[in-house]
N, C-alpha and C. Protein backbone atom coordinates (compact mmCIF):
# COMPACT_ATOMS: atom_id res chain seq x y z
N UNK A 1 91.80 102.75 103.98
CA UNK A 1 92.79 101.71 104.07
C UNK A 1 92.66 100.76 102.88
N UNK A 2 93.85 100.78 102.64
CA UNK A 2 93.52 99.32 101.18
C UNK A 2 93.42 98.27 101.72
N UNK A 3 92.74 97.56 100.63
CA UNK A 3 92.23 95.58 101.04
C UNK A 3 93.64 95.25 100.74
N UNK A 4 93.37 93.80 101.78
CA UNK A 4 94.57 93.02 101.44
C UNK A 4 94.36 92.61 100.09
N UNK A 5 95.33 91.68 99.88
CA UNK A 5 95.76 90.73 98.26
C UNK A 5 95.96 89.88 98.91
N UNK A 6 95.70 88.29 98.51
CA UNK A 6 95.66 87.34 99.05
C UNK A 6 95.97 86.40 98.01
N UNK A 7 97.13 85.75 98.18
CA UNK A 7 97.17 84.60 96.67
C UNK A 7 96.85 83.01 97.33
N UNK A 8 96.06 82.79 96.66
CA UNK A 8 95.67 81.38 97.51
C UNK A 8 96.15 80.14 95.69
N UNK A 9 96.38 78.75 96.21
CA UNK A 9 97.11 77.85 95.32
C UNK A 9 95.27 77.19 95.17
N UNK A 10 95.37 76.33 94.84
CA UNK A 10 94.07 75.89 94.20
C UNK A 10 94.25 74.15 94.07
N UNK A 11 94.37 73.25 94.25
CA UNK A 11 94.79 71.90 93.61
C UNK A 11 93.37 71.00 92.76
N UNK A 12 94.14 71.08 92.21
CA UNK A 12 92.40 70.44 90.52
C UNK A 12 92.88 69.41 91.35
N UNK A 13 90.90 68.58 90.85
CA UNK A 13 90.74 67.49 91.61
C UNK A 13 91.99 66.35 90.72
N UNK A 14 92.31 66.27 89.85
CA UNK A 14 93.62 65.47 89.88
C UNK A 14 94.99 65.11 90.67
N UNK A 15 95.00 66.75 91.47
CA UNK A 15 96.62 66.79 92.37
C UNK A 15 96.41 65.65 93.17
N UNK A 16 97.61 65.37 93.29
CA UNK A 16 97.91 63.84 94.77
C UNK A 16 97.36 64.84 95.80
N UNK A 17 97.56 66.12 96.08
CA UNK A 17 97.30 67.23 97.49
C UNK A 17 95.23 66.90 97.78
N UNK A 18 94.46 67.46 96.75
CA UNK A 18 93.60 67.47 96.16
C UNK A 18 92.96 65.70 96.44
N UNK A 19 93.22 65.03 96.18
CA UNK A 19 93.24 63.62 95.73
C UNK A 19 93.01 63.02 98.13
N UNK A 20 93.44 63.45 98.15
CA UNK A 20 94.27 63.36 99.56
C UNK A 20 92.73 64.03 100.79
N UNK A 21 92.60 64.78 100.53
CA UNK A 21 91.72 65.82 101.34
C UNK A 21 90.96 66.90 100.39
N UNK A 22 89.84 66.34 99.73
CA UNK A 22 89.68 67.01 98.62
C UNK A 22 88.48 68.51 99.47
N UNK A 23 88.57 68.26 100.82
CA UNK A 23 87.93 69.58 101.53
C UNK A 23 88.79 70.96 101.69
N UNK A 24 90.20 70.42 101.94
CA UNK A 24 91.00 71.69 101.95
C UNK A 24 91.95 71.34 100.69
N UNK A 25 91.01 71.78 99.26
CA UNK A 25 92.18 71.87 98.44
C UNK A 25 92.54 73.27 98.00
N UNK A 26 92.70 74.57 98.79
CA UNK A 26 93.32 75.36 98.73
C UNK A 26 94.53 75.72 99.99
N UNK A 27 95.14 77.05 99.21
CA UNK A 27 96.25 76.81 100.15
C UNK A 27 96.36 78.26 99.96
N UNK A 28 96.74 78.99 101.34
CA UNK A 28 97.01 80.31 101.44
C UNK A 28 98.85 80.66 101.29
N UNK A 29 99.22 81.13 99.79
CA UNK A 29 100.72 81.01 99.84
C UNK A 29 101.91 82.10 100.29
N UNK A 30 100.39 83.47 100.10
CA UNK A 30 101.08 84.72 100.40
C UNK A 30 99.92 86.26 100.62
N UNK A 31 100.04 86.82 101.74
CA UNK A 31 99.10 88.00 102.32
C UNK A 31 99.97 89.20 102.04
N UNK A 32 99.39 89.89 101.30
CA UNK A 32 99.63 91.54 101.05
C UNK A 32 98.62 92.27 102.01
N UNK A 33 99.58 93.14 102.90
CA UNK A 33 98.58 94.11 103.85
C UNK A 33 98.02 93.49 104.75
N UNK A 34 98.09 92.21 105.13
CA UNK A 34 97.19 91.72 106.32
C UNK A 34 98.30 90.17 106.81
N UNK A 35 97.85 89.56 107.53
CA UNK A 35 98.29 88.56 108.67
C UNK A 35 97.82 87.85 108.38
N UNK A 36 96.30 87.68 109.38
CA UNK A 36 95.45 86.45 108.91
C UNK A 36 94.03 86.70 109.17
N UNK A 37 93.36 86.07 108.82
CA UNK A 37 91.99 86.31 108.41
C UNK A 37 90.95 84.97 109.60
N UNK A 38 89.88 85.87 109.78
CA UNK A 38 89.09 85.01 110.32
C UNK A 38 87.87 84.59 109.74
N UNK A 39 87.69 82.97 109.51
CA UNK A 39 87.15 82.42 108.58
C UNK A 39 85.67 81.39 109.40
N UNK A 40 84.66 81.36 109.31
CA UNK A 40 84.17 80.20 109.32
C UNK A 40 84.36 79.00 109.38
N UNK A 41 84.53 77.94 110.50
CA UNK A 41 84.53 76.71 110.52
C UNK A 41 83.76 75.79 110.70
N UNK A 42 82.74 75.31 109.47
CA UNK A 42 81.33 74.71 109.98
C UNK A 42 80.38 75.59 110.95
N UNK A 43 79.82 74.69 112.60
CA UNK A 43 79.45 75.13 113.22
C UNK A 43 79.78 75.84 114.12
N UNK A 44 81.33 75.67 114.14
CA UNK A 44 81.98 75.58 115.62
C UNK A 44 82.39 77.05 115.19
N UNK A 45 83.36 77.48 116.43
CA UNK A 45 83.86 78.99 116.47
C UNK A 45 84.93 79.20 115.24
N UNK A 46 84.73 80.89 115.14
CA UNK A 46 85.88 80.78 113.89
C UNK A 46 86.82 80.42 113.96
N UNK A 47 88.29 80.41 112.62
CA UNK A 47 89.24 79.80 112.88
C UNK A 47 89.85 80.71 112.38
N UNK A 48 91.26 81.25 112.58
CA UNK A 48 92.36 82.14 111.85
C UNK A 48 93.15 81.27 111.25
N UNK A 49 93.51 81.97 110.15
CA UNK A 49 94.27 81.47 109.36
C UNK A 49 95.07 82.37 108.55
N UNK A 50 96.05 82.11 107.88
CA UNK A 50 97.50 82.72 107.34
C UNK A 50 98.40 82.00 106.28
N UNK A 51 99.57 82.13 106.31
CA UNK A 51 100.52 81.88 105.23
C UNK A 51 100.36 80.66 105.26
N UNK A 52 100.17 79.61 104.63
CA UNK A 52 100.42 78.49 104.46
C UNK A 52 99.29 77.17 105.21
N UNK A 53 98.31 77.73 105.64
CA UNK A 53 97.44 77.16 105.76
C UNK A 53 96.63 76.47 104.68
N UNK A 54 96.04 75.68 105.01
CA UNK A 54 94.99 74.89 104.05
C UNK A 54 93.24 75.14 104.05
N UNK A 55 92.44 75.71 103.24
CA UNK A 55 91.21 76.02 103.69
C UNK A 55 90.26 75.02 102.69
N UNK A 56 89.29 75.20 103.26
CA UNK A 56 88.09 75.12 102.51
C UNK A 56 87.23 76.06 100.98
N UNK A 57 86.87 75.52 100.01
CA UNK A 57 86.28 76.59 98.69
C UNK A 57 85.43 77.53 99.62
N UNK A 58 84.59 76.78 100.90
CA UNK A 58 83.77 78.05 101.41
C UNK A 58 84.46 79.37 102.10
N UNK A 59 85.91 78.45 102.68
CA UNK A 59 86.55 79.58 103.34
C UNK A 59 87.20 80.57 102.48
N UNK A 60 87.79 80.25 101.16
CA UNK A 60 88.70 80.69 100.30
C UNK A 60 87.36 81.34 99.62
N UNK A 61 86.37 81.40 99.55
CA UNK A 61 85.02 82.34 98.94
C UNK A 61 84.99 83.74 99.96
N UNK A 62 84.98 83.49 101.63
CA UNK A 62 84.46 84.00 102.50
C UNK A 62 86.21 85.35 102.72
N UNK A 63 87.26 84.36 102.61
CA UNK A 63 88.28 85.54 102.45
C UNK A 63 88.26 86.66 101.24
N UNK A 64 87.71 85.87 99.96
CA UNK A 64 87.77 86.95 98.80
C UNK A 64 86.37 88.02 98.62
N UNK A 65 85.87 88.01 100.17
CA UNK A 65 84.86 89.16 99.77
C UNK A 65 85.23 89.94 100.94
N UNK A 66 86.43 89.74 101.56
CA UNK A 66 87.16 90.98 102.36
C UNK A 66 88.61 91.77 101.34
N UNK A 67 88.44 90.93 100.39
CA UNK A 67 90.25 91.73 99.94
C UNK A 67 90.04 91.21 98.44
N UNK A 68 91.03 91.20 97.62
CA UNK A 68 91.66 91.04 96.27
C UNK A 68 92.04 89.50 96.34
N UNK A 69 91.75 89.23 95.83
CA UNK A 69 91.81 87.44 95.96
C UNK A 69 93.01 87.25 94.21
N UNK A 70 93.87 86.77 94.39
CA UNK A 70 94.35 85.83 93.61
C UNK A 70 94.43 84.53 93.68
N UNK A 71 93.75 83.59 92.87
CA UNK A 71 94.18 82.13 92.97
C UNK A 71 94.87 81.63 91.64
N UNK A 72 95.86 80.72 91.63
CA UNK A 72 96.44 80.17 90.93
C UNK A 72 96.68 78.70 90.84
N UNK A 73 95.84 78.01 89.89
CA UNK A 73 95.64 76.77 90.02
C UNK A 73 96.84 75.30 89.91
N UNK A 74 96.69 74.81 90.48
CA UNK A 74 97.98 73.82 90.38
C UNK A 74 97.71 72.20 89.85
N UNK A 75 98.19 72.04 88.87
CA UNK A 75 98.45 70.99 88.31
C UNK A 75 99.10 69.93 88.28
N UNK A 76 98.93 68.57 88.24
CA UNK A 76 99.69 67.65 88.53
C UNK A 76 100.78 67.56 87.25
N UNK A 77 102.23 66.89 87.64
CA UNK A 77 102.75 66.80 86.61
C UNK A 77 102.65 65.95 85.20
């Protein structure tokens, strides 16, 4: 079976997004081959997550060693 592809957004610590909640400054924008993924949340039980969610660098680490990870970083204007 092929791995998913996963494009996750990225916000440099400059973005207002980033700036805001600098724990979830990624963002899941689009899943090839898969739904959603189950990720680590601290201590507590895992959490699923999908299109348009917001994660953590540990979670957005922990998805790209199941699949093809694209990230694409986002910049303020």
């Amino acid at each position: 079976m092929k791995e998913p592809i996963v494009h996750i957004k990225r916000y440099v610590r400059t973005h207002p997004a980033a700036m805001i909640n600098a724990d979830t400054s990624f963002e899941i924008t689009k899943i090839e081959g898969g739904v959603f993924f189950e990720v680590q949340n601290g201590n507590s039980k895992p959490r699923i997550v999908s299109v348009g969610d917001r994660i953590s660098m540990d979670q957005a680490y922990e998805i790209s060693l199941n699949s093809h990870t694209v990230i694409e970083p986002v910049y303020p204007n």
